[in-house]
N, C-alpha and C. Protein backbone atom coordinates (compact mmCIF):
# COMPACT_ATOMS: atom_id res chain seq x y z
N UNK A 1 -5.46 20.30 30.39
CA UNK A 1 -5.44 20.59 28.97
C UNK A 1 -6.62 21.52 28.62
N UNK A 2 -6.06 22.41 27.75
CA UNK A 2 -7.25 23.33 27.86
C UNK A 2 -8.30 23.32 26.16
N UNK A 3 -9.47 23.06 26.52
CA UNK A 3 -10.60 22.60 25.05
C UNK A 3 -10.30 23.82 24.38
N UNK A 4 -11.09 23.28 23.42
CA UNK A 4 -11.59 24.74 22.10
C UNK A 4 -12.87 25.59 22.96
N UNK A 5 -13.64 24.96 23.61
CA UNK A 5 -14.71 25.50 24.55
C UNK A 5 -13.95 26.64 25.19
N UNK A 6 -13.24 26.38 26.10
CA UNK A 6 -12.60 27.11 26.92
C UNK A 6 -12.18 28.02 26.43
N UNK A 7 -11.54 28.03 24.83
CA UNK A 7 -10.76 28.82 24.13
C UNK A 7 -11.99 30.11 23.62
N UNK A 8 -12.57 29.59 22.92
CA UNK A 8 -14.13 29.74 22.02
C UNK A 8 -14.83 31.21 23.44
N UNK A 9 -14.79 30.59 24.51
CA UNK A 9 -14.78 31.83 25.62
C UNK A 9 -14.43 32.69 25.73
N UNK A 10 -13.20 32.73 25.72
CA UNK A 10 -12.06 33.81 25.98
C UNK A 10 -12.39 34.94 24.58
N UNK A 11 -12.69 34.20 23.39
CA UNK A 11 -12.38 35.39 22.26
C UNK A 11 -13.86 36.79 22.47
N UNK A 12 -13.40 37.75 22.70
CA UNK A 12 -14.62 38.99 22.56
C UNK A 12 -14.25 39.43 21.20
N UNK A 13 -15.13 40.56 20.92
CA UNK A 13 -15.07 41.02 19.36
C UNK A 13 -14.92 42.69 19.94
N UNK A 14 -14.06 43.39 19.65
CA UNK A 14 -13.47 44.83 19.76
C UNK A 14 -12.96 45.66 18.77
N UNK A 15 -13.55 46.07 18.28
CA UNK A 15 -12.96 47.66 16.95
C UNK A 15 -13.36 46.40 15.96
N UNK A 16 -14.56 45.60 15.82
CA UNK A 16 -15.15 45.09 14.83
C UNK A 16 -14.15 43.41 14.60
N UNK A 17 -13.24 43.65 15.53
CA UNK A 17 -11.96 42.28 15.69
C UNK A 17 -12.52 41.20 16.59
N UNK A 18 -12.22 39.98 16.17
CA UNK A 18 -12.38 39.04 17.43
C UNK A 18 -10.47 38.98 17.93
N UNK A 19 -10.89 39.00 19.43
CA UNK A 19 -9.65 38.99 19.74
C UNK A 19 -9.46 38.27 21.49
N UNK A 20 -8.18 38.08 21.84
CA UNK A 20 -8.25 37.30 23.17
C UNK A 20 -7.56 38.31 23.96
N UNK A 21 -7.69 38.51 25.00
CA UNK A 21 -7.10 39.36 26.00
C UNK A 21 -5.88 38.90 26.59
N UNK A 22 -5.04 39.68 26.52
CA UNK A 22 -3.48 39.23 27.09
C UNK A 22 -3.99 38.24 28.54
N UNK A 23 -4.44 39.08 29.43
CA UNK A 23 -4.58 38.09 30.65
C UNK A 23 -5.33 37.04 30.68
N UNK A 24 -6.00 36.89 29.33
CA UNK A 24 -7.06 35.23 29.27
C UNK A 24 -5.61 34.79 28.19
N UNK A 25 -5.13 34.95 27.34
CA UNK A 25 -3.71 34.22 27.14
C UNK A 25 -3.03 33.92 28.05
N UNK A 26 -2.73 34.32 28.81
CA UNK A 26 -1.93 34.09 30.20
C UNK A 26 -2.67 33.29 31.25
N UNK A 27 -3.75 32.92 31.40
CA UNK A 27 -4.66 31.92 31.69
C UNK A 27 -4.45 30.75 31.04
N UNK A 28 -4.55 31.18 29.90
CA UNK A 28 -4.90 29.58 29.15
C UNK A 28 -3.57 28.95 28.86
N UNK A 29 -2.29 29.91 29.13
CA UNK A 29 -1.24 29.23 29.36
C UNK A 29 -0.32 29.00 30.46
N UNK A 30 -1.49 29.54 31.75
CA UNK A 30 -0.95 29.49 32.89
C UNK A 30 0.73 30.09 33.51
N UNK A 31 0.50 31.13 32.99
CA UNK A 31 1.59 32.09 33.46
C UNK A 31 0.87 33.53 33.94
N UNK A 32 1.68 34.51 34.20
CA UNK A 32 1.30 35.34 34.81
C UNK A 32 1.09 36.45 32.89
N UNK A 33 0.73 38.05 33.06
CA UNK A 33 0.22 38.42 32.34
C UNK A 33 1.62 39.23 31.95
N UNK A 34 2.37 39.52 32.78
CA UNK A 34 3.35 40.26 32.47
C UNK A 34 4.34 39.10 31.64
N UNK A 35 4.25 37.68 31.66
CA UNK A 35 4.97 37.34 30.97
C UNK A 35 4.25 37.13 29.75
N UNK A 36 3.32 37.30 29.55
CA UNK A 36 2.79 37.04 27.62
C UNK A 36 3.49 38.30 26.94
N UNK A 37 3.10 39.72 27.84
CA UNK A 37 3.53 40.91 27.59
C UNK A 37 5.04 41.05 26.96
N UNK A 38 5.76 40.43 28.12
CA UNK A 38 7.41 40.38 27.87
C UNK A 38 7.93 39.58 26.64
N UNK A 39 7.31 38.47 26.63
CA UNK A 39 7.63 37.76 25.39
C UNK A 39 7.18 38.53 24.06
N UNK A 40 6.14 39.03 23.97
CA UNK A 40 5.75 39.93 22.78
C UNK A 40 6.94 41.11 22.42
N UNK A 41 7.16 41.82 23.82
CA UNK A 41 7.83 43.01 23.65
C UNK A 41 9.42 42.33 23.44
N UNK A 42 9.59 41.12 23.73
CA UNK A 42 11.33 40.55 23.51
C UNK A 42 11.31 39.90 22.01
N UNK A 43 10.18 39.62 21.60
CA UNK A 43 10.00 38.88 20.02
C UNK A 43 8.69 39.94 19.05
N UNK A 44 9.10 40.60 18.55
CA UNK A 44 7.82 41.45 17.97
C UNK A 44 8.25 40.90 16.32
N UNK A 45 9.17 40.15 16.15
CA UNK A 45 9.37 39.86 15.21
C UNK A 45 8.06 38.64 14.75
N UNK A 46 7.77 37.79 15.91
CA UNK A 46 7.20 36.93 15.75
C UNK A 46 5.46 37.65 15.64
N UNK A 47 5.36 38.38 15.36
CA UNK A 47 4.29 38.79 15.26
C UNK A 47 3.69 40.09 14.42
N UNK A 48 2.59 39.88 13.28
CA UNK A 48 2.25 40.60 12.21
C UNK A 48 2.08 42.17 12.66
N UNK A 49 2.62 43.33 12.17
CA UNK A 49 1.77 44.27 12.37
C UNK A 49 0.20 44.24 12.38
N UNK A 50 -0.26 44.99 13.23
CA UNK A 50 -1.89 44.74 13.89
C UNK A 50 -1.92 43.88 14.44
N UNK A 51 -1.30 42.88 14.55
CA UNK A 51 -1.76 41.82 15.59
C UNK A 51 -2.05 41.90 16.70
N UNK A 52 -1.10 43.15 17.49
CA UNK A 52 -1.02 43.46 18.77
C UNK A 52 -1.21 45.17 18.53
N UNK A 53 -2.28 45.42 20.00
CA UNK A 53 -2.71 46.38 20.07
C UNK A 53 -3.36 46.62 21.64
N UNK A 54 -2.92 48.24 22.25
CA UNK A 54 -3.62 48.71 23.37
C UNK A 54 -5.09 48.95 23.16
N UNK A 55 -5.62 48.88 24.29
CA UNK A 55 -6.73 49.15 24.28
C UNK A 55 -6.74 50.51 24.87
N UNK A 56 -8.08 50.96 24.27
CA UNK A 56 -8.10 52.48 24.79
C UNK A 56 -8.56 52.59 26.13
N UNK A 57 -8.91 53.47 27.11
CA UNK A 57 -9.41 53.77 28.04
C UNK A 57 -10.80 53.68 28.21
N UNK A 58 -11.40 54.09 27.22
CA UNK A 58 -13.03 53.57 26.85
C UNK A 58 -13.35 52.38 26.44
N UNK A 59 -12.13 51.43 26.03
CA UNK A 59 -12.18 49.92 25.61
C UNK A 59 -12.18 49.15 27.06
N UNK A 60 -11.27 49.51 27.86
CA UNK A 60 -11.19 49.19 29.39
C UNK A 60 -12.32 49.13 29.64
């Protein structure tokens, strides 16, 4: 079971956002990264404009 600690980790702050990284979502729900990805890109309904966003090359 995974704490708020564990969670509280994962969040960095980027373009002034706190935010969690697809592959620490995919950690903390123990799947691989391409499936958080797929589910986003098969349901975008379920999710606000801005919510989801690339990172740039200089964000990398």
């Amino acid at each position: 079971m995974t704490n708020i600690i564990e969670v509280e980790n994962k969040i960095i702050t980027l373009r002034d956002q706190q935010v969690i990284l697809d592959s620490d979502v995919a950690e903390l729900y123990g799947v691989q990264t391409k499936e958080i990805n797929q589910a986003v890109r098969n349901n975008p309904e379920k999710f606000p404009i801005g919510y989801i966003w690339e990172l740039s090359t200089e964000e990398t």
